[in-house]
Protein backbone atom coordinates (compact mmCIF):
# COMPACT_ATOMS: atom_id res chain seq x y z
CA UNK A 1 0.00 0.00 0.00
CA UNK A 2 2.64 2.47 0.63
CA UNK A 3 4.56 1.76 -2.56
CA UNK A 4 0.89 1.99 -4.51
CA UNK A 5 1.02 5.57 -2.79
CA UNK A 6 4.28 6.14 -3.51
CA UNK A 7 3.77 5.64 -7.45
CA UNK A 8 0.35 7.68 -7.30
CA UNK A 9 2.37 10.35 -5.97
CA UNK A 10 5.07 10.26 -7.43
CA UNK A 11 3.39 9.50 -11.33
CA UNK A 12 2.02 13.61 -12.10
CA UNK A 13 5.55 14.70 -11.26
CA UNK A 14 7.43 12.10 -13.45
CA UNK A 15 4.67 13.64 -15.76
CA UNK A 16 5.46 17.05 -15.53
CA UNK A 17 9.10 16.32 -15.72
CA UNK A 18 9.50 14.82 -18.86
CA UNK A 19 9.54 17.40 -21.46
CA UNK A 20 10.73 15.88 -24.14
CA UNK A 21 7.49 13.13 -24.61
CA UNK A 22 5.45 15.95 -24.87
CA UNK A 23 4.80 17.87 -28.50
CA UNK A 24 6.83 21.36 -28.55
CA UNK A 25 3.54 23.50 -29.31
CA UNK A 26 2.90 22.33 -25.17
CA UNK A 27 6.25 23.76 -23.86
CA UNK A 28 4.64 27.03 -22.68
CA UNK A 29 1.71 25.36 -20.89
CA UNK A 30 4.33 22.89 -19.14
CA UNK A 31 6.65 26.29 -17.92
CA UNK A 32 4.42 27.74 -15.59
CA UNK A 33 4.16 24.20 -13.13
CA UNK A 34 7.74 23.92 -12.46
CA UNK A 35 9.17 24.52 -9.04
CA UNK A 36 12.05 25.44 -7.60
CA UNK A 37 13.00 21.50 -6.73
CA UNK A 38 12.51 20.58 -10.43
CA UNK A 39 14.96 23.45 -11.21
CA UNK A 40 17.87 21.69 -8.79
CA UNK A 41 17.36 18.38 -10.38
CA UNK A 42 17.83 19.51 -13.67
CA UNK A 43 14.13 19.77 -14.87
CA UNK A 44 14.97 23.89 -15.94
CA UNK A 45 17.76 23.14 -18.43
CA UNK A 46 15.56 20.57 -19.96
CA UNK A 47 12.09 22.20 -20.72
CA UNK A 48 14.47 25.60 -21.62
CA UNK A 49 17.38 25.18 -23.36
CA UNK A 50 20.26 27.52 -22.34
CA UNK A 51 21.16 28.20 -26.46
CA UNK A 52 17.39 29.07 -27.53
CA UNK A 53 15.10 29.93 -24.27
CA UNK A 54 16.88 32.16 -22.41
CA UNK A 55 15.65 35.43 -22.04
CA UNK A 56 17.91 38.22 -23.59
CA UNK A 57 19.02 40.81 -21.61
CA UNK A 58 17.87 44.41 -22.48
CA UNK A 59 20.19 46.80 -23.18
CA UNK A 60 19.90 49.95 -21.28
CA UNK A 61 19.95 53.37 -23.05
CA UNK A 62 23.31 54.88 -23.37
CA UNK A 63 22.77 58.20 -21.53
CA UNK A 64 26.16 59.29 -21.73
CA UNK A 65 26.68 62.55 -24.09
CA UNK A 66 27.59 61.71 -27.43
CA UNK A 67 31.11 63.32 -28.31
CA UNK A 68 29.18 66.59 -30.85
CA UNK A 69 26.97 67.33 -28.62
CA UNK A 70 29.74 67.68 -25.55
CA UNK A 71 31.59 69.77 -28.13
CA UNK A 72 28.71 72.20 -28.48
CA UNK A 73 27.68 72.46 -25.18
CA UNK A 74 31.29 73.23 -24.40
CA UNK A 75 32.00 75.85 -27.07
CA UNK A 76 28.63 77.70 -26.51
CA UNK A 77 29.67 78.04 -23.20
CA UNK A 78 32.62 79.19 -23.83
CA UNK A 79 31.55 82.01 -26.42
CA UNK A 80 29.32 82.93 -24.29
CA UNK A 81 31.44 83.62 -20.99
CA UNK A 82 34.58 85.16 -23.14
CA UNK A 83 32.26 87.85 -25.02
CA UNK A 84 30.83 88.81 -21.77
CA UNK A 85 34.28 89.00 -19.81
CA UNK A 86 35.76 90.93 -21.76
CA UNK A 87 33.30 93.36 -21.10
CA UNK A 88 32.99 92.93 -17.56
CA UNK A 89 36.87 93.53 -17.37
CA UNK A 90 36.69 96.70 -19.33
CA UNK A 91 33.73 98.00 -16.88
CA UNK A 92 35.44 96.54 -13.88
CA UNK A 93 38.88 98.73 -14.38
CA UNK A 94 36.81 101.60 -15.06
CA UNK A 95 34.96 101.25 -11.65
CA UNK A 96 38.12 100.18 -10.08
CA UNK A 97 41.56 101.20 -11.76
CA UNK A 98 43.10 98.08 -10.28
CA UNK A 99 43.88 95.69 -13.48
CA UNK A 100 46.05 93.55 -10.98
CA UNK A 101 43.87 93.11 -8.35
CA UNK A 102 40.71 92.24 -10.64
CA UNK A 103 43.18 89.54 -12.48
CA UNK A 104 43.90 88.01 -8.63
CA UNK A 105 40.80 87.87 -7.44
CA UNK A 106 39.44 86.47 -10.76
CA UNK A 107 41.85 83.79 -10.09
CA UNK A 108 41.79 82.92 -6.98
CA UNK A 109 38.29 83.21 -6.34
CA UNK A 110 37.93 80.46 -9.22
CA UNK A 111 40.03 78.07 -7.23
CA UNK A 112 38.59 78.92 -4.10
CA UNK A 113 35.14 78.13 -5.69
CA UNK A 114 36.03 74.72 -7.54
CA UNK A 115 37.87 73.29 -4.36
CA UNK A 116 34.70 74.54 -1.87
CA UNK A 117 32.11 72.48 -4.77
CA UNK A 118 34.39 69.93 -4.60
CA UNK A 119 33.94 69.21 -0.79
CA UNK A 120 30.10 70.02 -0.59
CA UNK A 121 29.42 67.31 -3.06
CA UNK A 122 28.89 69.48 -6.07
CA UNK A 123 32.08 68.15 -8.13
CA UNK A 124 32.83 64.75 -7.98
CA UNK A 125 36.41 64.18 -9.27
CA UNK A 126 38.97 66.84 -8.62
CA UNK A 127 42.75 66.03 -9.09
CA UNK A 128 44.46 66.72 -5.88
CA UNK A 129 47.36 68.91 -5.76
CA UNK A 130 50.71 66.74 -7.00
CA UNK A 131 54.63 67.83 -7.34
CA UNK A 132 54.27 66.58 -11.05
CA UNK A 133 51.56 68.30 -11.66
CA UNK A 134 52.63 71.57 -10.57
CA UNK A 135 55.63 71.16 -12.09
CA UNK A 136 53.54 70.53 -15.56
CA UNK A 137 50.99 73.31 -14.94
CA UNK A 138 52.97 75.90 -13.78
CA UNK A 139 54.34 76.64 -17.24
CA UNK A 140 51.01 77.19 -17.84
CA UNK A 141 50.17 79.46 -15.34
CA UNK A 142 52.56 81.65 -16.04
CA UNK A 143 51.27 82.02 -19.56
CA UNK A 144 48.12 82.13 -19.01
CA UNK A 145 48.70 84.76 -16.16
CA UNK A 146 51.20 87.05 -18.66
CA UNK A 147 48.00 86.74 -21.13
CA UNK A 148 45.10 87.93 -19.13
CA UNK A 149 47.18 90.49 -17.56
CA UNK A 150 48.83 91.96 -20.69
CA UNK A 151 44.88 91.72 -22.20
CA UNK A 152 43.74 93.78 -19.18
CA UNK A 153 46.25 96.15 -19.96
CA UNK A 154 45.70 96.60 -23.19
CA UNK A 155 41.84 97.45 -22.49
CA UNK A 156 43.08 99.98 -20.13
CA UNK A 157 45.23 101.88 -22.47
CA UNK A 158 43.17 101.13 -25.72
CA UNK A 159 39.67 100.59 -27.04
CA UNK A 160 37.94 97.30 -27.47
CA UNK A 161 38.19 97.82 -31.32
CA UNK A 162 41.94 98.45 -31.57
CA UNK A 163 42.34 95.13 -29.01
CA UNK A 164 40.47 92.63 -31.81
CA UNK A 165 42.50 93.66 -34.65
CA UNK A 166 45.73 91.88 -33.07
CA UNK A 167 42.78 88.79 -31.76
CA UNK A 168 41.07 88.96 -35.26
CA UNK A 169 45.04 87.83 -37.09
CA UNK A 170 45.99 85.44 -34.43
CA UNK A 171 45.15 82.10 -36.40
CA UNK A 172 47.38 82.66 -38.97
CA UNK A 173 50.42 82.22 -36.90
CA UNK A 174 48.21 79.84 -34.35
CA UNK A 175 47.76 77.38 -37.49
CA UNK A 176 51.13 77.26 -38.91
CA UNK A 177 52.27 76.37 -34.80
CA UNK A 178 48.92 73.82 -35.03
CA UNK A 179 51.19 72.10 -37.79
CA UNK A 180 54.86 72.72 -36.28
CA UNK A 181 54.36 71.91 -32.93
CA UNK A 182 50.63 69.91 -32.15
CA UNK A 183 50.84 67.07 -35.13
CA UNK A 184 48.36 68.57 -37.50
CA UNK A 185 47.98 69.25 -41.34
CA UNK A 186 48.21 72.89 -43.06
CA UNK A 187 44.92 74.43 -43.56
CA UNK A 188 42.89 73.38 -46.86
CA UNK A 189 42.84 75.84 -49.35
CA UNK A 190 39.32 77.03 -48.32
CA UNK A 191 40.44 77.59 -44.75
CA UNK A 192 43.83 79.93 -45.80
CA UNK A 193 41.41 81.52 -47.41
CA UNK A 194 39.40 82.25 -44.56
CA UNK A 195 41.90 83.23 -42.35
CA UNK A 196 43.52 85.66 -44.98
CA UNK A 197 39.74 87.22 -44.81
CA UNK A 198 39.60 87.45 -41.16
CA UNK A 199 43.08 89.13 -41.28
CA UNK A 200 41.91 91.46 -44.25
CA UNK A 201 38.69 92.37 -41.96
CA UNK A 202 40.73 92.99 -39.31
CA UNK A 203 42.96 95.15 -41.53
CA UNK A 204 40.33 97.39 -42.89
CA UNK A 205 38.71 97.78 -39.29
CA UNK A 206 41.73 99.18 -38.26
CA UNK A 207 41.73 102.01 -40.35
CA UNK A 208 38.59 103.33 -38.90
CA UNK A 209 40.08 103.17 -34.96
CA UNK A 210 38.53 105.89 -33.45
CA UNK A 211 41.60 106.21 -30.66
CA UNK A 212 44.79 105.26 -32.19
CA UNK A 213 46.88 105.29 -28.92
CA UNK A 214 50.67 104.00 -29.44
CA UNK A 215 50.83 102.70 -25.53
CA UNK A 216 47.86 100.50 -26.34
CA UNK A 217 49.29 99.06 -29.67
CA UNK A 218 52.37 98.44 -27.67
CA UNK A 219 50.52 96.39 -24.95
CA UNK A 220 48.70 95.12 -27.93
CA UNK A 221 51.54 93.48 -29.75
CA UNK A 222 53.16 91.88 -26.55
CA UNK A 223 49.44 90.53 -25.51
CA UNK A 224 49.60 88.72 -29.13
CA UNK A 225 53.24 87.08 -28.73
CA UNK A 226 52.08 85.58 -25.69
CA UNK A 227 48.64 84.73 -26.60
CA UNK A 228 50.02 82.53 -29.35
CA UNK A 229 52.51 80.56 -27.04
CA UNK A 230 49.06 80.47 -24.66
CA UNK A 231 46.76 78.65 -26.95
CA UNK A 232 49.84 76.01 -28.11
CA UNK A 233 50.98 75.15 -25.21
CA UNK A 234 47.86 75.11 -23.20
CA UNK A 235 46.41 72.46 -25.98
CA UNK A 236 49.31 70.42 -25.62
CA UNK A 237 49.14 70.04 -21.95
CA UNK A 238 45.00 69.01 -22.94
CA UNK A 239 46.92 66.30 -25.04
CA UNK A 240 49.03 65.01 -22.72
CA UNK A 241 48.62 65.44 -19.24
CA UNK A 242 45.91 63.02 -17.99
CA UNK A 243 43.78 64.57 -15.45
CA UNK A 244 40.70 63.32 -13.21
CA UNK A 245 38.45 65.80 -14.52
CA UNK A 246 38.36 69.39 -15.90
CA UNK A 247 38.05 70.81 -13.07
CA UNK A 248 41.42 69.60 -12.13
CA UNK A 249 42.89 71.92 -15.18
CA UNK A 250 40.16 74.81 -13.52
CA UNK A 251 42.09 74.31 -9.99
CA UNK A 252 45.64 73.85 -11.03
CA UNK A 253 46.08 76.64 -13.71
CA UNK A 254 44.02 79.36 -11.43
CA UNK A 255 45.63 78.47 -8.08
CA UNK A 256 48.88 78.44 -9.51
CA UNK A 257 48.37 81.66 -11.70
CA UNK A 258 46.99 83.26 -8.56
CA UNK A 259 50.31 83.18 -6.99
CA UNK A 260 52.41 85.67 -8.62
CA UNK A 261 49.45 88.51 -9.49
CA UNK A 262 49.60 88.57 -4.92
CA UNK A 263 53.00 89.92 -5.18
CA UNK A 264 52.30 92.26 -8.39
CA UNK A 265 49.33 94.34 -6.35
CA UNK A 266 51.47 96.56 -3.60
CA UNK A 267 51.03 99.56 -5.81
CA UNK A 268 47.20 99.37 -5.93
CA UNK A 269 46.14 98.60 -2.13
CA UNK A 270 45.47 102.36 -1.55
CA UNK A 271 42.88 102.01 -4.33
CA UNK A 272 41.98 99.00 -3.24
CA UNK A 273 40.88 100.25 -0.03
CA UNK A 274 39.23 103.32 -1.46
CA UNK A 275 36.88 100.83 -3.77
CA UNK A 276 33.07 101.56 -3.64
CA UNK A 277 30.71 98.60 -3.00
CA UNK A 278 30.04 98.90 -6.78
CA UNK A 279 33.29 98.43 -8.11
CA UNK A 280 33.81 95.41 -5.68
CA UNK A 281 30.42 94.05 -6.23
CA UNK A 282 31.64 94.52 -9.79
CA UNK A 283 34.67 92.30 -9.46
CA UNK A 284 32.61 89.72 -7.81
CA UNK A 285 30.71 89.99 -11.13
CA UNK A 286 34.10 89.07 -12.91
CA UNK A 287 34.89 86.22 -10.87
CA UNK A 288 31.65 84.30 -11.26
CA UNK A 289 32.25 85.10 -15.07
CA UNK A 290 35.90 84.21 -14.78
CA UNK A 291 35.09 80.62 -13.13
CA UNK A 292 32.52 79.92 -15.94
CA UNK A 293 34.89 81.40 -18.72
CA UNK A 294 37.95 78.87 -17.27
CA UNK A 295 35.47 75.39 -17.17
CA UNK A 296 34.40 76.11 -20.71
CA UNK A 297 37.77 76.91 -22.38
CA UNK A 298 39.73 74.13 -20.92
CA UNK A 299 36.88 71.94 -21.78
CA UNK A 300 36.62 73.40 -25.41
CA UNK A 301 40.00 73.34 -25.87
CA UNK A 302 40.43 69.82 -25.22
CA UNK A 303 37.77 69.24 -28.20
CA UNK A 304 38.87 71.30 -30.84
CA UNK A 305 42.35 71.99 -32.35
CA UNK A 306 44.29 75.23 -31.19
CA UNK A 307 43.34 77.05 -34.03
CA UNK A 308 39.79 75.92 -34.53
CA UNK A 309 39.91 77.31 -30.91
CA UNK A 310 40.59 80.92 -31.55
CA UNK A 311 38.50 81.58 -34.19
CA UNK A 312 35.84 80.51 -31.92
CA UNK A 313 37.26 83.25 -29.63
CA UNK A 314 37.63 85.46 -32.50
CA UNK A 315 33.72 84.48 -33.45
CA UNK A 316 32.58 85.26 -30.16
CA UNK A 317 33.72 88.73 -30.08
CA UNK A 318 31.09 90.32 -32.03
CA UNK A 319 28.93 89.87 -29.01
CA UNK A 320 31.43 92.25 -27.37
CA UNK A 321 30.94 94.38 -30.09
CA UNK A 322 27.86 95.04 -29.95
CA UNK A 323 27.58 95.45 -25.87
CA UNK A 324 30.97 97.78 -26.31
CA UNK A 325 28.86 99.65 -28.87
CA UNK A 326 26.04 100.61 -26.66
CA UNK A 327 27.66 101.11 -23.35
CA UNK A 328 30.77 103.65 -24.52
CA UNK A 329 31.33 106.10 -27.29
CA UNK A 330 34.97 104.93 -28.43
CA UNK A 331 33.90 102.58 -30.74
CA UNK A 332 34.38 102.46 -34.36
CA UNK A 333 32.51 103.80 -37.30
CA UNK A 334 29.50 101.88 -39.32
CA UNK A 335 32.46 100.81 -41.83
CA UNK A 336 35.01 99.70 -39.23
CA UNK A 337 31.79 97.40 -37.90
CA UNK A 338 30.85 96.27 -41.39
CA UNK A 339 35.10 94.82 -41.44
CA UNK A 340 34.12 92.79 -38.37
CA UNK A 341 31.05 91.12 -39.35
CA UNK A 342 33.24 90.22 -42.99
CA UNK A 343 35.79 88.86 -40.77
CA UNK A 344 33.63 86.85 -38.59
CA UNK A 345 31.39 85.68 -42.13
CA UNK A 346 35.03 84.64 -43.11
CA UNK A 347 35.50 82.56 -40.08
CA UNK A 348 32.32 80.31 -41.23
CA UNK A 349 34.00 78.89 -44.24
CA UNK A 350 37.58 77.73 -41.96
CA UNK A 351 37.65 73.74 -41.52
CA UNK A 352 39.68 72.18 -38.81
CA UNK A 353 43.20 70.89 -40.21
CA UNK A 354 42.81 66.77 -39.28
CA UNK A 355 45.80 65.34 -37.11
CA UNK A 356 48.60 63.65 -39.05
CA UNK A 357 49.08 59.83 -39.51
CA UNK A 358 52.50 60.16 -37.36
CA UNK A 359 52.91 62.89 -35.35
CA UNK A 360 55.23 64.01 -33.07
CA UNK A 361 56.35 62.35 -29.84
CA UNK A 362 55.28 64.48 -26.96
CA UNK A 363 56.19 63.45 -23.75
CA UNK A 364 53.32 62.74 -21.55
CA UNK A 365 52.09 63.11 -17.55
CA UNK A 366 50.36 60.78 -16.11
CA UNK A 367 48.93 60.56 -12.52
């Protein structure tokens, strides 16, 4: 009697557990009555086979940004911050005539505001501060401290006008350096073109400069020296150095550029300390801009090539025009304007020089 129970029992699931007696078009209605002891003794792989039944994994959306649209997001940033800058910094050292003490605290306010995100949570990989590194970046902050002071200066003593015709020529020598220096081809055809155009914009704006002061050309001239050696050597270090995140670039070439502009202010702290709340609230105005304008340009530049880079600085600087226009009367004439907008039309038609098959060995930083 027990055994008779035994095989009643026993006989459904000896049913249920032999797929293969039963017709295929049954499978499904078999699937549901399987339990989780048929599935340890091997009833799962039978019904199911691994090859055919299991179910495919779905693949989850790719939400990262695609590689154009981080390069648009970083350049209309970018545009955007350095044609308003340059503004504020012409305001700001008319409400305050302290060009070095604006460039410090445009500086080191940026650092002081990436490394305070960074430990409330709102930055999530920042490079912390390493002998190599320094030794890598300070290079750079040296240039890029000589380039935003000598561009200060140049505002102070000179127009906005009579600054962009030394910005306006800058890619011609930027884009032979692109190929000497950076591993890339000579402009097409098309793109000398272009730049000849920007330069003969640039050229014909000139000759309606409505101030034509000799101590701003001066301060012109060295600002374009330097700015050339800036946007080579800057894009190299992109290229080369390997950093956590751009921010790490924000903090290292700001803190380190902050250092020598404390030492360059002892003849301005008696107008420092005469300042109005205006001016200062001014130059707080400047270093929220300058933060933005330094997260955008590193990021930009490590998209594009040096040269595609200034002309987008060149591009932008209609913007500044136009503010420059409205807010002071030392601007040029309706002709000098109508040069700009041809140079900037010009800049449309310039195509990025692609990266040679072999290029130079650069040494390279790594963490």
């Amino acid at each position: 009697a027990l055994l008779a129970r035994l095989r009643l029992t026993r006989a459904p699931t000896y049913a249920r557990s032999a797929p293969i007696a039963h017709p295929r078009r049954k499978l499904a209605l078999l699937a549901p009555r399987l339990t989780p002891s048929n599935a340890r003794l091997g009833v799962w792989p039978t019904l199911f086979p691994t090859s055919t039944t299991r179910p495919e994994r779905t693949a989850l959306p790719d939400t990262t940004m695609s590689s154009t649209t981080k390069t648009i997001w970083a350049v209309s940033g970018y545009m955007l911050c350095s044609a308003t800058l340059l503004i504020g910094n012409k305001y700001a050292v008319t409400k305050l005539e302290a060009p070095s003490f604006i460039l410090w605290a445009q500086l080191f306010g940026t650092a002081v505001a990436v490394k305070a995100a960074h430990l409330l949570g709102l930055i999530s990989h920042l490079d912390a501060i390493e002998p190599t590194k320094v030794r890598v970046f300070m290079p750079v902050a040296l240039i890029f401290c000589a380039t935003i002071f000598t561009n200060i200066k140049s505002l102070e003593h000179a127009n906005v006008e009579t600054f962009m015709i030394f910005r306006f020529s800058t890619p011609l020598c930027v884009s032979v350096c692109d190929y000497l220096f950076l591993g890339r081809h000579l402009p097409s055809s098309r793109s000398w073109l272009s730049l000849l155009a920007l330069l003969v914009g640039a050229v014909g704006y000139g000759t309606t400069d409505s101030a034509f002061v000799v101590k701003g050309y001066l301060f012109c001239g060295l600002w374009y020296f330097i700015f050339c050696c800036d946007q080579v050597y800057l894009k190299h270090v992109t290229s080369t150095v390997k950093m956590e995140s751009n921010w790490g670039r924000v903090l290292y070439s700001n803190l380190l550029a902050s250092i020598p502009l404390f030492f360059m202010m002892g003849s301005e702290v008696e107008t420092i300390r005469n300042a109005t709340p205006e001016a200062l609230m001014v130059v707080m105005v400047t270093v929220v801009l300058g933060t933005a304008m330094s997260y955008y340009a590193w990021l930009a530049r490590s998209l594009v090539s040096a040269t595609l880079f200034t002309i987008l600085g060149n591009v932008c600087k209609v913007v500044s025009i136009g503010i420059n226009v409205s807010l002071w009367d030392k601007h040029a004439s309706p002709f000098g304007i109508a040069c700009l907008l041809f140079s900037l039309g010009a800049a449309y038609f310039y195509k990025q020089a692609p990266l040679r098959e072999k290029q130079s060995e650069l040494p390279t930083v790594n963490k």
